[in-house]
PDB file of N, CA and C in Angstrom:
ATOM      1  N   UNK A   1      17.967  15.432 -23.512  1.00  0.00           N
ATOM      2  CA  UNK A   1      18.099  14.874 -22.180  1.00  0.00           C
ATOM      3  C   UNK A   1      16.756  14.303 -21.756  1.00  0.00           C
ATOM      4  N   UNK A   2      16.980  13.245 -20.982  1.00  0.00           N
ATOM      5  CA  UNK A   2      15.378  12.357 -20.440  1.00  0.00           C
ATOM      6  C   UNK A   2      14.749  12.862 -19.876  1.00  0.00           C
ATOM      7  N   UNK A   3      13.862  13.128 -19.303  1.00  0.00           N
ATOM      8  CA  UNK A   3      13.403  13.238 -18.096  1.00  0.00           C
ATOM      9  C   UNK A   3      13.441  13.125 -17.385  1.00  0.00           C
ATOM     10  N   UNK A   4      13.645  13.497 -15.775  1.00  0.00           N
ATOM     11  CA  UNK A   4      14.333  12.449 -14.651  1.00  0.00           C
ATOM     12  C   UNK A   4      12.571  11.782 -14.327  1.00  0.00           C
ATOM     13  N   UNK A   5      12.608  10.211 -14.003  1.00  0.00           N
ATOM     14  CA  UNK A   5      11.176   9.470 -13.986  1.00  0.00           C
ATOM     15  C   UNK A   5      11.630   9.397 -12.391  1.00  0.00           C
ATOM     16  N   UNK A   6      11.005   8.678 -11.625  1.00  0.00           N
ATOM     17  CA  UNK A   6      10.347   8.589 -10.081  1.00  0.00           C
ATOM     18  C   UNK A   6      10.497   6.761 -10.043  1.00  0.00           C
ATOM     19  N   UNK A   7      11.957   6.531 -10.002  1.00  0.00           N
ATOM     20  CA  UNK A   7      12.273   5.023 -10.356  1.00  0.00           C
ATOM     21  C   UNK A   7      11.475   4.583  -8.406  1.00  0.00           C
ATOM     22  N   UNK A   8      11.121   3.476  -8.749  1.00  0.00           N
ATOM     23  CA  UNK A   8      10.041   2.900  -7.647  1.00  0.00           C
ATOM     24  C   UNK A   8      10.410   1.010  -7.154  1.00  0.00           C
ATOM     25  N   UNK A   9      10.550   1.103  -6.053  1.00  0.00           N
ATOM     26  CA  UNK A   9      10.483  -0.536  -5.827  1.00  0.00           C
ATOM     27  C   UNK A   9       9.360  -0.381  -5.013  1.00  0.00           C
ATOM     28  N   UNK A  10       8.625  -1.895  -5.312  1.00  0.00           N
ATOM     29  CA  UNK A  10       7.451  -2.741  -4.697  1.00  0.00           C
ATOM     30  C   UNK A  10       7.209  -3.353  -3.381  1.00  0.00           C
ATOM     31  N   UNK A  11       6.763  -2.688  -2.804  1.00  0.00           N
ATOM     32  CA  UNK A  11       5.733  -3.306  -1.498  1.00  0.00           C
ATOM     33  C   UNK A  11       4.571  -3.878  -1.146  1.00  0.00           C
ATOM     34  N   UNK A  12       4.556  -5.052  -0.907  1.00  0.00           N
ATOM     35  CA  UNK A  12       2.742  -5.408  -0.714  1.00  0.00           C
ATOM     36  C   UNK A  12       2.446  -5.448   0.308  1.00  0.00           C
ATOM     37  N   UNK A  13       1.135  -4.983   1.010  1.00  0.00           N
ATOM     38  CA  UNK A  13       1.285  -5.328   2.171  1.00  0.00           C
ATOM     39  C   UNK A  13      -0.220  -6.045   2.301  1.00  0.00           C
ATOM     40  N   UNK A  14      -0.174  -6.576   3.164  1.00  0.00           N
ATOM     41  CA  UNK A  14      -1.784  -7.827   3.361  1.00  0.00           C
ATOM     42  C   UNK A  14      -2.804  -6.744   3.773  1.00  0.00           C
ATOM     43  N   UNK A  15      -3.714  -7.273   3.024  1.00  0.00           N
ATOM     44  CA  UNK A  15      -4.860  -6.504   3.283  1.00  0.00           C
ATOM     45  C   UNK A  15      -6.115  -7.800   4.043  1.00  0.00           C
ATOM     46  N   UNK A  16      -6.614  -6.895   5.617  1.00  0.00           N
ATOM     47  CA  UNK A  16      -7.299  -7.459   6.723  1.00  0.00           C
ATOM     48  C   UNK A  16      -8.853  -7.276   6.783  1.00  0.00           C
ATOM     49  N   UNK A  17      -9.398  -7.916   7.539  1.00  0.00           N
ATOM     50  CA  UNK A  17     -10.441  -7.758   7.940  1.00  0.00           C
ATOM     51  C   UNK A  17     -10.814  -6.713   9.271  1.00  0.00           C
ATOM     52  N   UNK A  18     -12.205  -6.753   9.075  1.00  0.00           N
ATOM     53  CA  UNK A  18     -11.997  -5.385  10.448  1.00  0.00           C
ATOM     54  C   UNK A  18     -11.391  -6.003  11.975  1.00  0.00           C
ATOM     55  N   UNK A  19     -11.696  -7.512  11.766  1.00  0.00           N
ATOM     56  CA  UNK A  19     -10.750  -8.063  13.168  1.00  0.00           C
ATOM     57  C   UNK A  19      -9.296  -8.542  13.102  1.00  0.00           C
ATOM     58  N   UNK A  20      -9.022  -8.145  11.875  1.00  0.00           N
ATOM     59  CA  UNK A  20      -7.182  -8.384  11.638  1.00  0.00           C
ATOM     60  C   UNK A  20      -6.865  -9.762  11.383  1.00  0.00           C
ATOM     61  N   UNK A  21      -8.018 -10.688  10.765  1.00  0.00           N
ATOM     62  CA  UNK A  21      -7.476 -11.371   9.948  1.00  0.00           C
ATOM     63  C   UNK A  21      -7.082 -11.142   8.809  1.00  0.00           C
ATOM     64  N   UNK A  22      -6.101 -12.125   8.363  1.00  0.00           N
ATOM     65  CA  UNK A  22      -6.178 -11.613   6.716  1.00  0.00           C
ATOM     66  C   UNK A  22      -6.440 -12.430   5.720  1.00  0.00           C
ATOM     67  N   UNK A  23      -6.884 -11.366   4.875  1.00  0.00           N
ATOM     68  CA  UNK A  23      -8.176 -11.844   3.893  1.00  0.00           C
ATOM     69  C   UNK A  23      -7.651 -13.024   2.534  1.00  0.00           C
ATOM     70  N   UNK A  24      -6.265 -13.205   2.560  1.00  0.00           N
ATOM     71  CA  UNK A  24      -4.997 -13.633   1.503  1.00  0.00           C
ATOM     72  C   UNK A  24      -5.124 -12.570   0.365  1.00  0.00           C
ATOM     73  N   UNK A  25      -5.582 -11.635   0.399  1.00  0.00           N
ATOM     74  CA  UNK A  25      -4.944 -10.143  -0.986  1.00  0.00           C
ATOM     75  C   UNK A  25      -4.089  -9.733  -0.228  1.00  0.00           C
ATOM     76  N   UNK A  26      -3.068  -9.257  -0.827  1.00  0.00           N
ATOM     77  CA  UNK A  26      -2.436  -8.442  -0.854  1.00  0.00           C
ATOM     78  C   UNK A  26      -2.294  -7.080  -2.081  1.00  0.00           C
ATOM     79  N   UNK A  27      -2.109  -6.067  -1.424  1.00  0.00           N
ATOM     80  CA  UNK A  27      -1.956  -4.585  -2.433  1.00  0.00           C
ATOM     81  C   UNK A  27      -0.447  -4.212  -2.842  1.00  0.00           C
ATOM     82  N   UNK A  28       0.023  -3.369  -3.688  1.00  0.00           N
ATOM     83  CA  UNK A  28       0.967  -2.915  -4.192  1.00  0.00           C
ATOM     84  C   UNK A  28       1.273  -1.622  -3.435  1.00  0.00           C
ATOM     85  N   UNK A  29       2.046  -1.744  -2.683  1.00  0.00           N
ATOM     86  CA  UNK A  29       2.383   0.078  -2.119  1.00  0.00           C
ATOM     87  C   UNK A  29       3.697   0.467  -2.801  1.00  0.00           C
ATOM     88  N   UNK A  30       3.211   1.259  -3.798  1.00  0.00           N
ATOM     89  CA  UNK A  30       5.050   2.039  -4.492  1.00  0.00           C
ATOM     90  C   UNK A  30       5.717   2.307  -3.236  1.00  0.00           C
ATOM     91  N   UNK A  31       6.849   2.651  -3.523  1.00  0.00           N
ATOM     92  CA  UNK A  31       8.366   2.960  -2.715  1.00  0.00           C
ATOM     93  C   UNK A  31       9.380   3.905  -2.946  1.00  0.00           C
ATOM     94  N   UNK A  32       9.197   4.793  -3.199  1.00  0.00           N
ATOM     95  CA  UNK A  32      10.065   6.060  -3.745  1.00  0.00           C
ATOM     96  C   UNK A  32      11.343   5.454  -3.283  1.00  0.00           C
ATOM     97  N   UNK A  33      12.185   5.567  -4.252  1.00  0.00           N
ATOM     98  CA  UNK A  33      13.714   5.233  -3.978  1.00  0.00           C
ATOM     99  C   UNK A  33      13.971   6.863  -3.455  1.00  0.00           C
ATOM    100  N   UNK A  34      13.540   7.929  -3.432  1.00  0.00           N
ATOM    101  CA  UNK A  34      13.889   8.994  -2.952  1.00  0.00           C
ATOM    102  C   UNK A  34      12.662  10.344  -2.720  1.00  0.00           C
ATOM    103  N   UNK A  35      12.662  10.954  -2.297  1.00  0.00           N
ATOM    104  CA  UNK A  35      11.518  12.141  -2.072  1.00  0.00           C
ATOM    105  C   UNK A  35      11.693  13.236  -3.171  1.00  0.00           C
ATOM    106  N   UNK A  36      11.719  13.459  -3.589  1.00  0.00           N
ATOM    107  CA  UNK A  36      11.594  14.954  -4.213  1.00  0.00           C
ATOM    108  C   UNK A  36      10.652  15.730  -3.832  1.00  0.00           C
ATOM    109  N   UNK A  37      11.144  16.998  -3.747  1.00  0.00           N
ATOM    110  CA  UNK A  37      10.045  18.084  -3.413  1.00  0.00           C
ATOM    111  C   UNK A  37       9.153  18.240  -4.757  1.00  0.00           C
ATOM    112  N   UNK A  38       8.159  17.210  -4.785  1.00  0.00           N
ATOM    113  CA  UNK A  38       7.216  17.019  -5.658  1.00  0.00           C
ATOM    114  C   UNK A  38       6.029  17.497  -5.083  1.00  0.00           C
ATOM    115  N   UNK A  39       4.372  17.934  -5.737  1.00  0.00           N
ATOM    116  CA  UNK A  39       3.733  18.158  -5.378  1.00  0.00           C
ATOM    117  C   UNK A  39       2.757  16.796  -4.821  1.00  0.00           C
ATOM    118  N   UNK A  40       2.462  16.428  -3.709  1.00  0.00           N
ATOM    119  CA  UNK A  40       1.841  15.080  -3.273  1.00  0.00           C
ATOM    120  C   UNK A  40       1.025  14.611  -3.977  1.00  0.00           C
ATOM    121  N   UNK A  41       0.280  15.596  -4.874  1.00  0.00           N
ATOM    122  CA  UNK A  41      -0.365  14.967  -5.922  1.00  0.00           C
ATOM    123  C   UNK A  41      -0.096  14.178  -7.188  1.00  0.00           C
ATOM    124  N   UNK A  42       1.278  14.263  -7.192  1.00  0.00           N
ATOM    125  CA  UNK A  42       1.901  13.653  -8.332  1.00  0.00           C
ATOM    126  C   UNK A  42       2.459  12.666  -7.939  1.00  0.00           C
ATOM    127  N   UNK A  43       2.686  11.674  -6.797  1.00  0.00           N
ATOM    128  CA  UNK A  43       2.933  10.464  -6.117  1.00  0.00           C
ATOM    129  C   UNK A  43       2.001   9.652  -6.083  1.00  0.00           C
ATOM    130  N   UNK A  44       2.103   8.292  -6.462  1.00  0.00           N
ATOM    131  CA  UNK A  44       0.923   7.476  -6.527  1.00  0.00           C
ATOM    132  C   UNK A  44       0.985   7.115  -4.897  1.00  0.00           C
ATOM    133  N   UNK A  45      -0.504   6.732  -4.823  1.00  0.00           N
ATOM    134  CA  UNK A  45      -0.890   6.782  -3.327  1.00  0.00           C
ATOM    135  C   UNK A  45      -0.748   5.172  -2.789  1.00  0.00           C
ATOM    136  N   UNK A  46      -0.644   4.654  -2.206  1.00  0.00           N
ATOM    137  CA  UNK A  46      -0.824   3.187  -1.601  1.00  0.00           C
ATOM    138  C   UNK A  46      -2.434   3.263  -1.852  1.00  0.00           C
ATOM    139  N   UNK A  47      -2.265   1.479  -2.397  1.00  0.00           N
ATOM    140  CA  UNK A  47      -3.793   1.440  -3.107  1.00  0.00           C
ATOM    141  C   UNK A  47      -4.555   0.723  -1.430  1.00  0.00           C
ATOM    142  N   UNK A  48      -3.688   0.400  -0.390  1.00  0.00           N
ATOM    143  CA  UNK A  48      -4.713   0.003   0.829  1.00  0.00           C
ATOM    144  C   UNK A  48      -5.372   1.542   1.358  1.00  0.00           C
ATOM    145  N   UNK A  49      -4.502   2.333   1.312  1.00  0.00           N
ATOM    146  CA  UNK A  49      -5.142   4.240   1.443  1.00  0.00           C
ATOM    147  C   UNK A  49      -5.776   4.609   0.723  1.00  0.00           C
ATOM    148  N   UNK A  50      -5.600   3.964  -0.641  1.00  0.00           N
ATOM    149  CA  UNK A  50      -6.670   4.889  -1.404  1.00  0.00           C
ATOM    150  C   UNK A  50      -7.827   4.106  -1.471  1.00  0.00           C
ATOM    151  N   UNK A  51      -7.960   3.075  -0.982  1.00  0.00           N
ATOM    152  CA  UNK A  51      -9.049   2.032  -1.064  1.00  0.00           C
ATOM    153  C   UNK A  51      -9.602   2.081   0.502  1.00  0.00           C
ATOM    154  N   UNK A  52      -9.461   2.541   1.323  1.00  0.00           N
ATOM    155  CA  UNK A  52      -9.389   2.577   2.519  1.00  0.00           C
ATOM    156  C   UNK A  52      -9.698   0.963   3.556  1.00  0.00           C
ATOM    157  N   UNK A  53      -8.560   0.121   2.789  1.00  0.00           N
ATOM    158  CA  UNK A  53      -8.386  -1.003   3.662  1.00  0.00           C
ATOM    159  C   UNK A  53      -7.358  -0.896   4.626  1.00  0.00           C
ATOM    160  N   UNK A  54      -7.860  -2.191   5.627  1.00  0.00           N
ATOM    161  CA  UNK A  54      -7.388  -2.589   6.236  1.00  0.00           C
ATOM    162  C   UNK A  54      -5.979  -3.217   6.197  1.00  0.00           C
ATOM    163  N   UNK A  55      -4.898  -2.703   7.129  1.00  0.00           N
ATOM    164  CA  UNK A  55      -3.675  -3.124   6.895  1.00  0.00           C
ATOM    165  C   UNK A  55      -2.925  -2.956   7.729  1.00  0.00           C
ATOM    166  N   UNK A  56      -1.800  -4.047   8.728  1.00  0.00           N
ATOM    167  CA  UNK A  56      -0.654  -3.832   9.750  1.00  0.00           C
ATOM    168  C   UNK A  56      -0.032  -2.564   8.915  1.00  0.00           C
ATOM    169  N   UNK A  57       0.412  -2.135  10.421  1.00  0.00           N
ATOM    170  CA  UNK A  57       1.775  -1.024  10.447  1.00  0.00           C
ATOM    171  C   UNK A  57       1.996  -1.012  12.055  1.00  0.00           C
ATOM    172  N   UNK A  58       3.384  -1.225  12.320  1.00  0.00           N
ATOM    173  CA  UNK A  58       4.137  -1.198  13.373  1.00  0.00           C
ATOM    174  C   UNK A  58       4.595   0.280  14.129  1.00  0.00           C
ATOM    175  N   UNK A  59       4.625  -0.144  14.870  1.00  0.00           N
ATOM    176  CA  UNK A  59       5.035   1.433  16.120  1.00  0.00           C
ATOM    177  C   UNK A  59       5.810   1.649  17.075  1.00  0.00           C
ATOM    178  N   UNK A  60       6.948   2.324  16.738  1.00  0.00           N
ATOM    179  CA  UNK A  60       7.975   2.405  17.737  1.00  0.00           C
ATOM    180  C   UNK A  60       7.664   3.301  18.367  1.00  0.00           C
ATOM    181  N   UNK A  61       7.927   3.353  19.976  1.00  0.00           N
ATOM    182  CA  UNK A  61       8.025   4.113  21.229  1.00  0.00           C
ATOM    183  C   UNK A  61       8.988   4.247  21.704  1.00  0.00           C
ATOM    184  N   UNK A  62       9.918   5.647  21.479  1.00  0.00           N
ATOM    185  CA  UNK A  62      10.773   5.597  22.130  1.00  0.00           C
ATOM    186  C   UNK A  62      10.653   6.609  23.704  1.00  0.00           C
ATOM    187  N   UNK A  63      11.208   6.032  24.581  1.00  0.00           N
ATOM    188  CA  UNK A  63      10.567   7.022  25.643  1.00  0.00           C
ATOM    189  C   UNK A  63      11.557   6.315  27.011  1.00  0.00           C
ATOM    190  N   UNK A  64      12.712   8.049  27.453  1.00  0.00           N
ATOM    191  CA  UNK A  64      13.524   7.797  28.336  1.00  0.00           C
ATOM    192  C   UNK A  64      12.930   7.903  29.826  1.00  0.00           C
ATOM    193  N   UNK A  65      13.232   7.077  30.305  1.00  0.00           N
ATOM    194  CA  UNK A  65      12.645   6.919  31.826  1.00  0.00           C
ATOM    195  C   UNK A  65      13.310   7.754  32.550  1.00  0.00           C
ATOM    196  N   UNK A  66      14.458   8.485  32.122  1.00  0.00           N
ATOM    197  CA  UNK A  66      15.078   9.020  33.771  1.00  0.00           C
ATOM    198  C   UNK A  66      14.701  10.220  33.439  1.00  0.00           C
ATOM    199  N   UNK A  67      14.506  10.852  32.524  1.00  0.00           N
ATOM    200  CA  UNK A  67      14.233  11.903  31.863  1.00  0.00           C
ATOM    201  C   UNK A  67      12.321  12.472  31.763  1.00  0.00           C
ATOM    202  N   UNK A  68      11.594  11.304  31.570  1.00  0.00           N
ATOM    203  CA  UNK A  68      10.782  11.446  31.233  1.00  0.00           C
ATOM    204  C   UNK A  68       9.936  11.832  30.342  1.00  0.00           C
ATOM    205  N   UNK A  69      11.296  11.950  29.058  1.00  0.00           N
ATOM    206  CA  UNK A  69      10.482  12.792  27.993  1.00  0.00           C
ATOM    207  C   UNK A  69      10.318  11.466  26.892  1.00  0.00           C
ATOM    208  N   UNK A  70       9.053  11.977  25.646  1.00  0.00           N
ATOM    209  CA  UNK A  70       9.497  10.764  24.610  1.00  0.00           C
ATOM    210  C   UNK A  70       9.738  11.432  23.052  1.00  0.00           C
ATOM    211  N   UNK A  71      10.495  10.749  23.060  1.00  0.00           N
ATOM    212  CA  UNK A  71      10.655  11.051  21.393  1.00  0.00           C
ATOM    213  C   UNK A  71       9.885  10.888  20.005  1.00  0.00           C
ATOM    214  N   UNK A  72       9.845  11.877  19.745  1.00  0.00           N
ATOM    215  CA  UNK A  72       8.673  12.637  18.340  1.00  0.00           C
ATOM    216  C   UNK A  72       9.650  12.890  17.494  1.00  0.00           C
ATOM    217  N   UNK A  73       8.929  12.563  16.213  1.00  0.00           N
ATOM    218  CA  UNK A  73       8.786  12.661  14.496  1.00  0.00           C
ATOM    219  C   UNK A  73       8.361  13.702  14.318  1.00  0.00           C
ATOM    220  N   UNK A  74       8.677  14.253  12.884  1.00  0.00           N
ATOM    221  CA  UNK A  74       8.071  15.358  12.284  1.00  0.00           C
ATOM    222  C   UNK A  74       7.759  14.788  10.889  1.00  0.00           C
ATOM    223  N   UNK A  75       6.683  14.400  10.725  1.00  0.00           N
ATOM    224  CA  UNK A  75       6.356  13.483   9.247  1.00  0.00           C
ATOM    225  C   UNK A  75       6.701  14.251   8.190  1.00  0.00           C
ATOM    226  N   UNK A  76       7.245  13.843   7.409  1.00  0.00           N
ATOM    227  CA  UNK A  76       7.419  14.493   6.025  1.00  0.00           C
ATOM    228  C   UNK A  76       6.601  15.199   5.525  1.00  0.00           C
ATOM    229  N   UNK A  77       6.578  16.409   4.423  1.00  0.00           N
ATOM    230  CA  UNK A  77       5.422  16.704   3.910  1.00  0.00           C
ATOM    231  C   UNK A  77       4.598  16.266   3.028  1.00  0.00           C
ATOM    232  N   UNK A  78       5.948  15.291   2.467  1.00  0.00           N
ATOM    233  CA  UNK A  78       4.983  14.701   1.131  1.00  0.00           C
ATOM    234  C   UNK A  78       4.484  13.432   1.553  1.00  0.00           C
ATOM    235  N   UNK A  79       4.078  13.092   2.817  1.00  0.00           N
ATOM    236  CA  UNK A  79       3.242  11.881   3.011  1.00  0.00           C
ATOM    237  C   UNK A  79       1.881  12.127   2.582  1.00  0.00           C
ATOM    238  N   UNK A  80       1.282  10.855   2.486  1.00  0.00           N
ATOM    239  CA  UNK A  80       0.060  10.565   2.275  1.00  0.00           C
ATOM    240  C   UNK A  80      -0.662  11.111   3.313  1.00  0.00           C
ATOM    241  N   UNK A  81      -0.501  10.395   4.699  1.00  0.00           N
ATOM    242  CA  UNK A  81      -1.592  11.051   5.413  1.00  0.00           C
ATOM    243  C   UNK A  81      -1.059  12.167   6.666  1.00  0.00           C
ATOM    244  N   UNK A  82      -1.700  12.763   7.405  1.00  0.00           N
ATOM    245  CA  UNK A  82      -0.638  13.522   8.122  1.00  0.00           C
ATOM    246  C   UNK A  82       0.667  14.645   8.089  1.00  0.00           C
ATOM    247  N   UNK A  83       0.594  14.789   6.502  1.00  0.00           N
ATOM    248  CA  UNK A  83       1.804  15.935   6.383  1.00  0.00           C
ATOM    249  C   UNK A  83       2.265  16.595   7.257  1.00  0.00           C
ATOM    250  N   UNK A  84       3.194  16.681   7.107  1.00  0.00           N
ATOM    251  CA  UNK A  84       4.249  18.081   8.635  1.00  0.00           C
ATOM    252  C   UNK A  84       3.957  17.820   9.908  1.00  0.00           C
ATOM    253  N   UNK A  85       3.127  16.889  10.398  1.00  0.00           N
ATOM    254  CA  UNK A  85       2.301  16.800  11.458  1.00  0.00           C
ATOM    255  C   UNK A  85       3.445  15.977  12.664  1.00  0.00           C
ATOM    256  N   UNK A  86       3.475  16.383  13.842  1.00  0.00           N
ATOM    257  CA  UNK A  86       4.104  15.273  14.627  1.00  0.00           C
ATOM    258  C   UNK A  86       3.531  14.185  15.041  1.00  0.00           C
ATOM    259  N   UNK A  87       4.405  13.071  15.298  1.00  0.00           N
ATOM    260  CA  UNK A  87       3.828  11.775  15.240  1.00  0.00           C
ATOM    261  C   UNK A  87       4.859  10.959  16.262  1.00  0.00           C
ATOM    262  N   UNK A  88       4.695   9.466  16.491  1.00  0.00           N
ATOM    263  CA  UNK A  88       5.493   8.571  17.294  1.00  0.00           C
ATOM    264  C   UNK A  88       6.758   8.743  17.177  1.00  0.00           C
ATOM    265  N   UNK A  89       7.770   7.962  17.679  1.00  0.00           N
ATOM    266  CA  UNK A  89       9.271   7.925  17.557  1.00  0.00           C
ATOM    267  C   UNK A  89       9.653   7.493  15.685  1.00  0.00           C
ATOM    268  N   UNK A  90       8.792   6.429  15.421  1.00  0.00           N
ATOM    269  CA  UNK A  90       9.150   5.598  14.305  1.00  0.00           C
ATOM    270  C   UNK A  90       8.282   4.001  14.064  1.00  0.00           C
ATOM    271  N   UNK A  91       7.289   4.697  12.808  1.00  0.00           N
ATOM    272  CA  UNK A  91       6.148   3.401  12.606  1.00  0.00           C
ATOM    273  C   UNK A  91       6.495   3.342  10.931  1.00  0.00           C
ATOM    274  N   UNK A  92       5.809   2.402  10.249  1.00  0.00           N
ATOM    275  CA  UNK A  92       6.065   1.549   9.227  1.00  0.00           C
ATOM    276  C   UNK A  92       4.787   0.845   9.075  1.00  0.00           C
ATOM    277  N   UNK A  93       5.058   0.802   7.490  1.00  0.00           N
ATOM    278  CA  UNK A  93       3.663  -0.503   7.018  1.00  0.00           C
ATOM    279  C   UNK A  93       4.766  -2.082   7.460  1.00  0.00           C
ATOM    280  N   UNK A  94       3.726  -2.920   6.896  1.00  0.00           N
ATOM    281  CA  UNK A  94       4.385  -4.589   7.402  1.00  0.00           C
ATOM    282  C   UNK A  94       3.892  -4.483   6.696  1.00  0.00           C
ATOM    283  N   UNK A  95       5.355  -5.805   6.035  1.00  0.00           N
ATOM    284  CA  UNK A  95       4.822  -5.976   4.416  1.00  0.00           C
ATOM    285  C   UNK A  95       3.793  -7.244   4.122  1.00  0.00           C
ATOM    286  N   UNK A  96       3.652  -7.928   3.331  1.00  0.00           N
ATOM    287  CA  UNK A  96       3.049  -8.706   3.275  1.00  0.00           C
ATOM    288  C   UNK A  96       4.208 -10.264   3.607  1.00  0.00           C
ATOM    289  N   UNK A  97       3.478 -11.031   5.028  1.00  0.00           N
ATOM    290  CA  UNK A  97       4.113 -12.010   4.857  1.00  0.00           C
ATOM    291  C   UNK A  97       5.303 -11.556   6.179  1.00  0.00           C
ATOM    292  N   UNK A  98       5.284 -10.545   6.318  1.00  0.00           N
ATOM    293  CA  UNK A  98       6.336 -10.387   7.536  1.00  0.00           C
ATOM    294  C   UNK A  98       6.127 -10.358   9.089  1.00  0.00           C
ATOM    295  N   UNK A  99       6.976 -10.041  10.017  1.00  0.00           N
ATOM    296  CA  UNK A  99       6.259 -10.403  11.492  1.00  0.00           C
ATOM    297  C   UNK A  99       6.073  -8.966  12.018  1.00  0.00           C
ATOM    298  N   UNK A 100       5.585  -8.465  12.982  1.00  0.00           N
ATOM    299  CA  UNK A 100       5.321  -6.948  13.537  1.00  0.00           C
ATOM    300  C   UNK A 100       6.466  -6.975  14.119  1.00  0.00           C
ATOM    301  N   UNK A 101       7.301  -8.026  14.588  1.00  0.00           N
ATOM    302  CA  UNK A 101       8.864  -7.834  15.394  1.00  0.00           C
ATOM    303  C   UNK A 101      10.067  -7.647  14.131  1.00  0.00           C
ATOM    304  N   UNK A 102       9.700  -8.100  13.394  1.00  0.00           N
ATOM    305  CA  UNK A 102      10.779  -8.194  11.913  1.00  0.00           C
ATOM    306  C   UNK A 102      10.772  -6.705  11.327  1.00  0.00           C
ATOM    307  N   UNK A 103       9.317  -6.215  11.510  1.00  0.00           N
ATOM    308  CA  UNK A 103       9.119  -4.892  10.834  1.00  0.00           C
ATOM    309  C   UNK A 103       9.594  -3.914  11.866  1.00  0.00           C
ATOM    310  N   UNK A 104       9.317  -3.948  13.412  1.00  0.00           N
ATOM    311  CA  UNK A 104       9.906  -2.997  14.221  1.00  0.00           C
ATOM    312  C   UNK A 104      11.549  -2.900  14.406  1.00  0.00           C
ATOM    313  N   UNK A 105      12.175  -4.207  13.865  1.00  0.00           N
ATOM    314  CA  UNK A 105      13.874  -3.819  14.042  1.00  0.00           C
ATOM    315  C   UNK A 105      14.352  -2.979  12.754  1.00  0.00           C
TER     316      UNK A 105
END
């Protein structure tokens, strides 16, 4: 029997300057078609994180007015940065080439 492998689709996302232009590189961010309770060390990292560039990511706010409360995440554990940690409603990298409104729907 095979091995089960960590089948992956491709993300690039533009890599910026410190004033958010962009520079025309773009990086490769793998894509887990699924999570496994793997150890985080055995996931390849996004090379703009491991390189510590510059790069869009979008941010949803969700937050009821009559209520006053807003809605929180509980990040995965096997993320890169932030494990288990709470966070916004719902943020995302932008890929390369896309709009911050295209990436927030």
């Amino acid at each position: 029997m095979a091995a089960e492998s960590h089948l992956q689709e491709e993300e690039h996302l533009d890599v910026l300057t410190r004033t958010g232009e962009k520079t025309g590189v773009s990086k490769l961010r793998p894509v887990p078609f699924h999570l496994p309770p793997i150890d985080r060390s055995e996931r390849p990292l996004s090379l703009v994180h491991r390189d510590g560039d510059y790069h869009r990511a979008v941010h949803v706010w969700i937050y009821s007015e009559s209520t006053q409360e807003l809605l929180l995440q509980k990040r995965a554990d096997c993320k890169d940065s932030w494990p288990g940690q709470w966070d916004i409603s719902s943020a995302g990298h932008i890929s390369a080439g896309d709009s911050s409104l295209l990436s927030a729907r």
